[in-house]
Protein backbone atom coordinates (compact mmCIF):
# COMPACT_ATOMS: atom_id res chain seq x y z
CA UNK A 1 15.25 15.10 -17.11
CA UNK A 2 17.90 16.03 -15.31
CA UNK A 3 20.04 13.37 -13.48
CA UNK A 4 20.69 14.07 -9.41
CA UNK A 5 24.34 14.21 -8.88
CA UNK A 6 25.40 11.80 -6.41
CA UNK A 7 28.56 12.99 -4.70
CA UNK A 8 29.86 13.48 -0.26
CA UNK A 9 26.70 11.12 0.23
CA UNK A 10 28.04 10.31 3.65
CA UNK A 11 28.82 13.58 4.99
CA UNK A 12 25.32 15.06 3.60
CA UNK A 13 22.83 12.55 2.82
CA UNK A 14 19.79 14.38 3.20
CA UNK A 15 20.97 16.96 0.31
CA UNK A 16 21.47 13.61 -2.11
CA UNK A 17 17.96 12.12 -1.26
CA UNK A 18 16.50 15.31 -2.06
CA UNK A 19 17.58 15.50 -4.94
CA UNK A 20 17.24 11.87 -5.92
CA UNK A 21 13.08 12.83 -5.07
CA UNK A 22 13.15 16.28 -6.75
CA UNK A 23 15.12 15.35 -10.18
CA UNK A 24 15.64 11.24 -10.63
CA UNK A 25 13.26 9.25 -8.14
CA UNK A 26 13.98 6.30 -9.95
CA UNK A 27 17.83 6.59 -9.87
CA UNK A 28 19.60 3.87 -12.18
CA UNK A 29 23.19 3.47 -10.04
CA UNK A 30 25.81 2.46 -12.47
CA UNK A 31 27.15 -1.07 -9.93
CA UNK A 32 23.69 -2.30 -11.77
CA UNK A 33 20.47 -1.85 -9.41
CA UNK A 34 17.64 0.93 -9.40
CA UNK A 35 17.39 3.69 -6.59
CA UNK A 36 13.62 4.44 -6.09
CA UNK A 37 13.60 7.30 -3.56
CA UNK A 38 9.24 8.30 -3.15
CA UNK A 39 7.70 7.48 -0.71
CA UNK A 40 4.71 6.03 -3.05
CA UNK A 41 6.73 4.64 -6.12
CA UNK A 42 8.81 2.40 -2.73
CA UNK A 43 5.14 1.37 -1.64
CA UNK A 44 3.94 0.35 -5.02
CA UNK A 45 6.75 -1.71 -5.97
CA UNK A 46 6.80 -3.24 -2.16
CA UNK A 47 3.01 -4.60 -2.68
CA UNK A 48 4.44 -5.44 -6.76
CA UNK A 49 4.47 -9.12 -7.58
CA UNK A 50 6.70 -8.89 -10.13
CA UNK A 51 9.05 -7.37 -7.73
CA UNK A 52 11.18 -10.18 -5.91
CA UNK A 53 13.29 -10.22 -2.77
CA UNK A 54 15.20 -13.08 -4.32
CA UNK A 55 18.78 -12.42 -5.57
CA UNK A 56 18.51 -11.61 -9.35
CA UNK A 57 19.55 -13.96 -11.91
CA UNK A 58 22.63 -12.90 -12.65
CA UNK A 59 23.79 -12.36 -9.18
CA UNK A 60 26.94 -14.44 -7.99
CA UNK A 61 24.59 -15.08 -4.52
CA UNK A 62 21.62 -16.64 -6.96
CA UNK A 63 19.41 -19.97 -5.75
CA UNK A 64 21.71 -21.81 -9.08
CA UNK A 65 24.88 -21.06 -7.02
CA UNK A 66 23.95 -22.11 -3.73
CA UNK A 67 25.80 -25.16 -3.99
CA UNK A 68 28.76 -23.95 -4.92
CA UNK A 69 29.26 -20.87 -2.99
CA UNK A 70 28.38 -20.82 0.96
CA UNK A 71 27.49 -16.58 -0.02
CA UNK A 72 24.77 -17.73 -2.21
CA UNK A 73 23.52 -20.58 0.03
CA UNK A 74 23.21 -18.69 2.92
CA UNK A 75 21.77 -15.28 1.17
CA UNK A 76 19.20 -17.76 0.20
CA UNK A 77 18.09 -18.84 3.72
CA UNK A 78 18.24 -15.83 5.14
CA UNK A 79 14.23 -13.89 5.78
CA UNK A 80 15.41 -10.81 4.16
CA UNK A 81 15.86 -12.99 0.85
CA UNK A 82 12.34 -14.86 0.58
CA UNK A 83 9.19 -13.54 -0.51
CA UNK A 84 5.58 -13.96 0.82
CA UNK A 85 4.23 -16.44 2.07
CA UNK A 86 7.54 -17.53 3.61
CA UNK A 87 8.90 -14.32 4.80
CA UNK A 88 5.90 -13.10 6.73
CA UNK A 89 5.51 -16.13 7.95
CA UNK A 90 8.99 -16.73 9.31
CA UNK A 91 9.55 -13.67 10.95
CA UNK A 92 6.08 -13.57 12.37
CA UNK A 93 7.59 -17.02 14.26
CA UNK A 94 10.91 -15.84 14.45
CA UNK A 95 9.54 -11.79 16.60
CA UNK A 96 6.80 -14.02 18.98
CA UNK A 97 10.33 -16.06 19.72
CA UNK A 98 12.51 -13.22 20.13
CA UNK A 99 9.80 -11.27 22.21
CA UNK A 100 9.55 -14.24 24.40
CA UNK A 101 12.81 -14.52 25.36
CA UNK A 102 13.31 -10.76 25.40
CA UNK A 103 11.15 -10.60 28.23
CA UNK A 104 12.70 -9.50 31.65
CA UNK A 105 15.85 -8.50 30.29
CA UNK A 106 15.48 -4.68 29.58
CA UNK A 107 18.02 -4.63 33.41
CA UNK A 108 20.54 -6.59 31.76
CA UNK A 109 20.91 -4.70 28.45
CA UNK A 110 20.52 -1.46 30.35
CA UNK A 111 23.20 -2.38 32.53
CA UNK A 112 24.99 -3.56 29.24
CA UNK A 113 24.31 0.24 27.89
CA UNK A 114 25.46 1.75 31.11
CA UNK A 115 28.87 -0.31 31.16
CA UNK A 116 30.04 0.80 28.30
CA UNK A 117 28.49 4.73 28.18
CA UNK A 118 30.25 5.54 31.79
CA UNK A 119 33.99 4.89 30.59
CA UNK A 120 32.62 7.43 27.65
CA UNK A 121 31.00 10.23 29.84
CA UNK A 122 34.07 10.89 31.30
CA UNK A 123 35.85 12.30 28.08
CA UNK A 124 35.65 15.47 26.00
CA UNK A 125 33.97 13.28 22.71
CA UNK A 126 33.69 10.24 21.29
CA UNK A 127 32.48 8.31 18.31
CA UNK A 128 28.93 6.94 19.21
CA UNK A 129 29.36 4.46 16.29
CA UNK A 130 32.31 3.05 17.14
CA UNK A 131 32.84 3.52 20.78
CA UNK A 132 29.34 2.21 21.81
CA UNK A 133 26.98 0.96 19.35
CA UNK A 134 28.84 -1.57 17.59
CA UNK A 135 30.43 -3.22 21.23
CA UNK A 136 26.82 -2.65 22.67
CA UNK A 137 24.80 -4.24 19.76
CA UNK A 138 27.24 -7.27 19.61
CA UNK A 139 27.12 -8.27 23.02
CA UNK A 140 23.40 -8.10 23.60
CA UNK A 141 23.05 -10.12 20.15
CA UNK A 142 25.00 -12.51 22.93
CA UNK A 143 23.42 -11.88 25.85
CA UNK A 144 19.53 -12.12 24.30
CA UNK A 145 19.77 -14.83 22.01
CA UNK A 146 22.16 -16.82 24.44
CA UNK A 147 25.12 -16.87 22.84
CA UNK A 148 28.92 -17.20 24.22
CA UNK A 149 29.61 -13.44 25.24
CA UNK A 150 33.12 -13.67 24.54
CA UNK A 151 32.42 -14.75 20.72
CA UNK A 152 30.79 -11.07 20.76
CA UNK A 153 33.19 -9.69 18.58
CA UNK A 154 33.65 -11.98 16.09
CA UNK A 155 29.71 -11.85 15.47
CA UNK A 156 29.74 -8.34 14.98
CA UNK A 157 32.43 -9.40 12.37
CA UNK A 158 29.84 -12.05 10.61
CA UNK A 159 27.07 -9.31 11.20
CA UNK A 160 28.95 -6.86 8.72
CA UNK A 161 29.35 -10.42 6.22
CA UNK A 162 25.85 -11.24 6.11
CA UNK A 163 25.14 -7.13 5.36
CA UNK A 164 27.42 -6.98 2.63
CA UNK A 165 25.28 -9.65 0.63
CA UNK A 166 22.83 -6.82 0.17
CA UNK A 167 25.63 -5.12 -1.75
CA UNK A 168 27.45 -5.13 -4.91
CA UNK A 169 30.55 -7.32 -4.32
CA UNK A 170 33.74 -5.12 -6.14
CA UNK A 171 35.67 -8.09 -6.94
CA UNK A 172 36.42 -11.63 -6.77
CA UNK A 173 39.07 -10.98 -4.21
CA UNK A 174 36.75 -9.88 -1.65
CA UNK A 175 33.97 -12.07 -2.50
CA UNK A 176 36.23 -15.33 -1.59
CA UNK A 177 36.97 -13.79 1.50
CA UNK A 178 33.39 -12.91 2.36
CA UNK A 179 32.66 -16.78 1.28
CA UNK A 180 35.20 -18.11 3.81
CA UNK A 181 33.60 -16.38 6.38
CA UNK A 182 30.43 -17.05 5.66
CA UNK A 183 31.49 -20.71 5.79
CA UNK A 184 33.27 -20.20 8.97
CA UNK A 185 29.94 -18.35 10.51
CA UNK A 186 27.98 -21.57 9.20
CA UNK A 187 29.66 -23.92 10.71
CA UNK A 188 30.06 -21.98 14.16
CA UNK A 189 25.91 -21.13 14.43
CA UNK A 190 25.48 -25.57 13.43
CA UNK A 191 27.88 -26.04 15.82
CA UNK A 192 26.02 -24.19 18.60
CA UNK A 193 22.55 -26.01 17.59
CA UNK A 194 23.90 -29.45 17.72
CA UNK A 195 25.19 -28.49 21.11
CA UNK A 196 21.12 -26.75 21.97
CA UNK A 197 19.68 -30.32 20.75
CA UNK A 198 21.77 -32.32 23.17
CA UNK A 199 21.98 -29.95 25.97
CA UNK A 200 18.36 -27.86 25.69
CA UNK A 201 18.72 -24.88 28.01
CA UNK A 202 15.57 -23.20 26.95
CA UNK A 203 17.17 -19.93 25.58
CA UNK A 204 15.87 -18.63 22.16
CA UNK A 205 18.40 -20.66 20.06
């Protein structure tokens, strides 16, 4: 069979996925994991118990390393990470919470929205990305949760940390950095529950 040629995936995506369906659907990507592109082979290994959401073995963020990396113990708390029955049943908990305390405050992130779209109306362009969705999502992850708004940016900073443990980590360079921060993020969201225990104020934390 002939192998789909990978190549400009960010400025033409669709073209690559295509041809990841049409000529390899289940695309072996030499970092070391498996592209599966259709719709039903996705679906089939989803509902697969043999498939895992655990780290594999040999990955540095694996359960056996969670003591001596802060990467690999907090991949392995996070939802994304665990397989059923946990996962279902902690973000079932975790989305009644979130709704709950979502409630009522469709104003504020609008508001939130508007602040920051105005400034860019007035120009010729602008990068969506960059220029509103990354300052918008970090300070309603504030604002809805009930975090300190002015730590906004430095959770969008831990955001991008906890995404790149769904990666391949290049080298062991960045992965000590991404473990210091990791640490640093730790320490910051015990810091703000020890804080919620003593001082309740009835937010979703």
């Amino acid at each position: 069979m002939e192998r789909a040629v990978c190549t400009n995936t960010v400025s033409s995506p669709y073209t690559v996925y295509d041809q990841l369906r049409s000529q390899d659907p289940a695309h072996w990507n030499p970092k070391g994991f498996w592209c599966i592109s259709r719709y039903g082979d996705v679906q089939a290994c989803l509902n697969d118990p043999r498939f895992s959401n655990r780290p594999a073995p040999f990955a540095l963020v694996h359960a056996r390393n969670k003591d001596r990396f802060a990467a690999a113990d907090v991949a392995n708390n996070l939802i994304a990470f665990k397989d059923a029955p946990k996962h279902p049943k902690l973000s079932g908990w975790i989305a009644i919470c979130f709704a709950r305390h979502s409630q009522g405050k469709d104003e504020v992130l609008r508001g939130l929205a508007e602040e920051y779209c105005w400034p860019l109306t007035q120009g010729t362009a602008f990068d969506i990305v960059g220029e509103f969705a990354i300052l918008f999502a970090a300070r309603s992850i504030c604002r809805v949760p009930g975090l300190p708004e002015q730590d906004a940016q430095q959770i969008a900073g831990w955001s991008d940390d906890l995404v790149k443990l769904f990666h391949a980590i290049p080298n062991a360079d960045d992965f000590d950095q991404l473990n210091d921060n990791l640490m640093t993020f730790r320490s910051y969201v015990l810091q703000i529950m020890r804080q919620r225990k003593q001082d309740p104020k009835g937010d979703f934390i």
